[in-house]
C-alpha atoms as a PDB file:
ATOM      1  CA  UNK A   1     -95.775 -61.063 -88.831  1.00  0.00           C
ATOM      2  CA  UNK A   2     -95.546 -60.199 -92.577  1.00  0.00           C
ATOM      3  CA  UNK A   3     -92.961 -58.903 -95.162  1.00  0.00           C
ATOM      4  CA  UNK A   4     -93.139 -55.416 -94.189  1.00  0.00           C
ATOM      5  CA  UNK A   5     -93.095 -55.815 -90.395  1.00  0.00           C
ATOM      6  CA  UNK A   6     -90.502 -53.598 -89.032  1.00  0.00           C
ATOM      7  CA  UNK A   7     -88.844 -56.684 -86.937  1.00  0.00           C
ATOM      8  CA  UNK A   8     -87.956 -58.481 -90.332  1.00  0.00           C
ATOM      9  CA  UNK A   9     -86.095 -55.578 -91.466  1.00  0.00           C
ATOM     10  CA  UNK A  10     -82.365 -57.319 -90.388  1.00  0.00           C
ATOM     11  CA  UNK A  11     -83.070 -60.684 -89.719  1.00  0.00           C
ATOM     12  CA  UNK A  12     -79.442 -61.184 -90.766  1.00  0.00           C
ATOM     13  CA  UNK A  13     -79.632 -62.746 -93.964  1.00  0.00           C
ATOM     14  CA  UNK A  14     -77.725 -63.544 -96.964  1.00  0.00           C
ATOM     15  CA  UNK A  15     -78.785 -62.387-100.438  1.00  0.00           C
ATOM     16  CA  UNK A  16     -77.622 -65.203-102.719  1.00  0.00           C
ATOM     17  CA  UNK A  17     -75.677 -65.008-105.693  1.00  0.00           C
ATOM     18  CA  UNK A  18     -77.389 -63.431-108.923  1.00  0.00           C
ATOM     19  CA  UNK A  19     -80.274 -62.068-106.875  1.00  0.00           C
ATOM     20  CA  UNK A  20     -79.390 -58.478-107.703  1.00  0.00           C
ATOM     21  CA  UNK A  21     -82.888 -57.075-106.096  1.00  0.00           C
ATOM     22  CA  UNK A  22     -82.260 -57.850-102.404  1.00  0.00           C
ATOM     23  CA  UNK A  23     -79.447 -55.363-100.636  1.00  0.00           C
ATOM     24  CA  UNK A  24     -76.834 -58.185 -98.868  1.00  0.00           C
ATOM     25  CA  UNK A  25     -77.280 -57.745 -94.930  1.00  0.00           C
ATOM     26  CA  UNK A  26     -74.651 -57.967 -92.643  1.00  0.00           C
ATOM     27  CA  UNK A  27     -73.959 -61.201 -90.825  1.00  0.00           C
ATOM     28  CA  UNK A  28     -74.405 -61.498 -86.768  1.00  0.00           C
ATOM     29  CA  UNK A  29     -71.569 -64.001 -86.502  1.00  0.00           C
ATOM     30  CA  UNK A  30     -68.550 -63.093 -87.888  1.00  0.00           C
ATOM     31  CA  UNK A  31     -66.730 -65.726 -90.730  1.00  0.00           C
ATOM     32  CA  UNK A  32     -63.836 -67.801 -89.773  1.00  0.00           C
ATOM     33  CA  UNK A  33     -61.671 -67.985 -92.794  1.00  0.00           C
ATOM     34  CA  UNK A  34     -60.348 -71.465 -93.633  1.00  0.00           C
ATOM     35  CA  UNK A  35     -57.130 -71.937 -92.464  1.00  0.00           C
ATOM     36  CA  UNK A  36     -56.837 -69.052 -89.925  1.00  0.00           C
ATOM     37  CA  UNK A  37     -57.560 -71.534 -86.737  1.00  0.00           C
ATOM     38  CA  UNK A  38     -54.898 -74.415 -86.723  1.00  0.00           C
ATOM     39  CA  UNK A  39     -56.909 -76.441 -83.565  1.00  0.00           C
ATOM     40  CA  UNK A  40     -60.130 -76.470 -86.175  1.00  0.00           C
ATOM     41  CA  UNK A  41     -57.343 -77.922 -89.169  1.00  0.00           C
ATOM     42  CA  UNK A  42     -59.343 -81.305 -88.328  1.00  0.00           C
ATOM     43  CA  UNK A  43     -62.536 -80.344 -89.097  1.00  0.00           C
ATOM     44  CA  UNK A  44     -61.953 -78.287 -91.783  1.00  0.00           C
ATOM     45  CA  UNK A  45     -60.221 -81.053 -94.033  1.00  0.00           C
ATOM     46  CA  UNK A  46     -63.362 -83.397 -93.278  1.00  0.00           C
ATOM     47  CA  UNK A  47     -65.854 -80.264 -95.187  1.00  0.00           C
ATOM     48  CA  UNK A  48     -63.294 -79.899 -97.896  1.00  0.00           C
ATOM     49  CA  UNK A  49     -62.848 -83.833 -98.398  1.00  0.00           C
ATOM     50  CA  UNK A  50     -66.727 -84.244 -98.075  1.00  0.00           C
ATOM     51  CA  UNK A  51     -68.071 -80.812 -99.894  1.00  0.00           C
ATOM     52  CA  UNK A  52     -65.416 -79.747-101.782  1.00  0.00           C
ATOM     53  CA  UNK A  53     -65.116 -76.323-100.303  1.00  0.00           C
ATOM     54  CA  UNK A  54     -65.553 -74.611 -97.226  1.00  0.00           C
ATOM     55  CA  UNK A  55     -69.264 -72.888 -97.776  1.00  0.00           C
ATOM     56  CA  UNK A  56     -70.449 -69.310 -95.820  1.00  0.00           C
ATOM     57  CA  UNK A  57     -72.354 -71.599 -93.941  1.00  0.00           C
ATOM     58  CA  UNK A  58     -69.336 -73.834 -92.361  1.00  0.00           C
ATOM     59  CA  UNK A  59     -67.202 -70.383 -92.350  1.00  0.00           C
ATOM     60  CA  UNK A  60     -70.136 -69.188 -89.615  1.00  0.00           C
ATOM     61  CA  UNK A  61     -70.537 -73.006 -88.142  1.00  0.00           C
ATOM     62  CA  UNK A  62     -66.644 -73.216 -87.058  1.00  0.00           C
ATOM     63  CA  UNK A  63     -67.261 -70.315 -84.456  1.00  0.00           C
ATOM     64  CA  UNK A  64     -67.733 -73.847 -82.779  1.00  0.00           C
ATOM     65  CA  UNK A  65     -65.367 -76.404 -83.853  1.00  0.00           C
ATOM     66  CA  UNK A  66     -68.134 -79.124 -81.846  1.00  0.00           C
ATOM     67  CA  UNK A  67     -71.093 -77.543 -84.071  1.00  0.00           C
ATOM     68  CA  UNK A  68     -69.014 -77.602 -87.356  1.00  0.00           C
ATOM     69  CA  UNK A  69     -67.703 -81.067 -87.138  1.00  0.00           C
ATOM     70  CA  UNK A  70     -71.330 -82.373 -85.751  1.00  0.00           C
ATOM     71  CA  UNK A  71     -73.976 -80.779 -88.275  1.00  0.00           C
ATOM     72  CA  UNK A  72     -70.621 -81.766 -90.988  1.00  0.00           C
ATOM     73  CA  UNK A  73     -70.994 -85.111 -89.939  1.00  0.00           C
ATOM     74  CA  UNK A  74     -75.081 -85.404 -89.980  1.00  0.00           C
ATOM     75  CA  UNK A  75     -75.438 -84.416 -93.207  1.00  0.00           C
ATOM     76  CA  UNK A  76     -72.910 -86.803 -94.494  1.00  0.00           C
ATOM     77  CA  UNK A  77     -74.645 -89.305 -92.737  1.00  0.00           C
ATOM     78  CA  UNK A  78     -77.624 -88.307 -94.569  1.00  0.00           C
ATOM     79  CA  UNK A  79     -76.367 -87.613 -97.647  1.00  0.00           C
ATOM     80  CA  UNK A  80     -74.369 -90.999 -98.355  1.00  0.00           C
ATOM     81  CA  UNK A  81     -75.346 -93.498 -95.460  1.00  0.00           C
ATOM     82  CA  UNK A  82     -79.158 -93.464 -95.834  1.00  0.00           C
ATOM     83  CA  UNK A  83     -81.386 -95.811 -97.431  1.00  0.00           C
ATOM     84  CA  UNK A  84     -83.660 -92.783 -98.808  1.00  0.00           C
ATOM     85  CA  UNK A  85     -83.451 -92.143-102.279  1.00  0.00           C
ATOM     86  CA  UNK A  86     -80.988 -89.346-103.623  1.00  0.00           C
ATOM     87  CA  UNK A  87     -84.149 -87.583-105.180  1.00  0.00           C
ATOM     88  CA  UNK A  88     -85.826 -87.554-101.815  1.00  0.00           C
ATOM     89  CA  UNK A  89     -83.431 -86.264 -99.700  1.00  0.00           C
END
């Protein structure tokens, strides 16, 4: 399948920031804005305290409080409890 395949048309994607050439799409799953779900309070305060912010990415993961907190908790574990070097992971 190749760029101008009709079935990549909407694949659902995100332009990112500053790339003024690619139209932004619109998302499949809809964004849960921080602080609008008290029972995912939890997991939210873990992505701030360990990211800083809560990213498009963790806005679409906490559709599933269970998905959020896991994949959160992976790539912590990868980030700061692995014996890789920073450069390599």
């Amino acid at each position: 399948m190749g760029p101008d395949d009709p079935r990549q048309e909407d694949q659902g994607r995100v332009t990112p920031r500053g790339d003024e050439e690619k139209p932004m799409t619109k998302l499949r799953v809809p964004l849960v804005q921080p602080g609008t779900r008290p029972e995912l309070a939890e997991v939210e305060g873990r992505i701030l305290a360990e990211r800083g912010r809560v990213s498009l990415l963790y806005q679409v993961l906490l559709n599933s409080g269970p998905i959020a907190s896991g994949w959160e908790r992976m790539l912590t574990a990868v980030r700061n409890q692995t014996s890789v070097p920073g450069d390599l992971r």
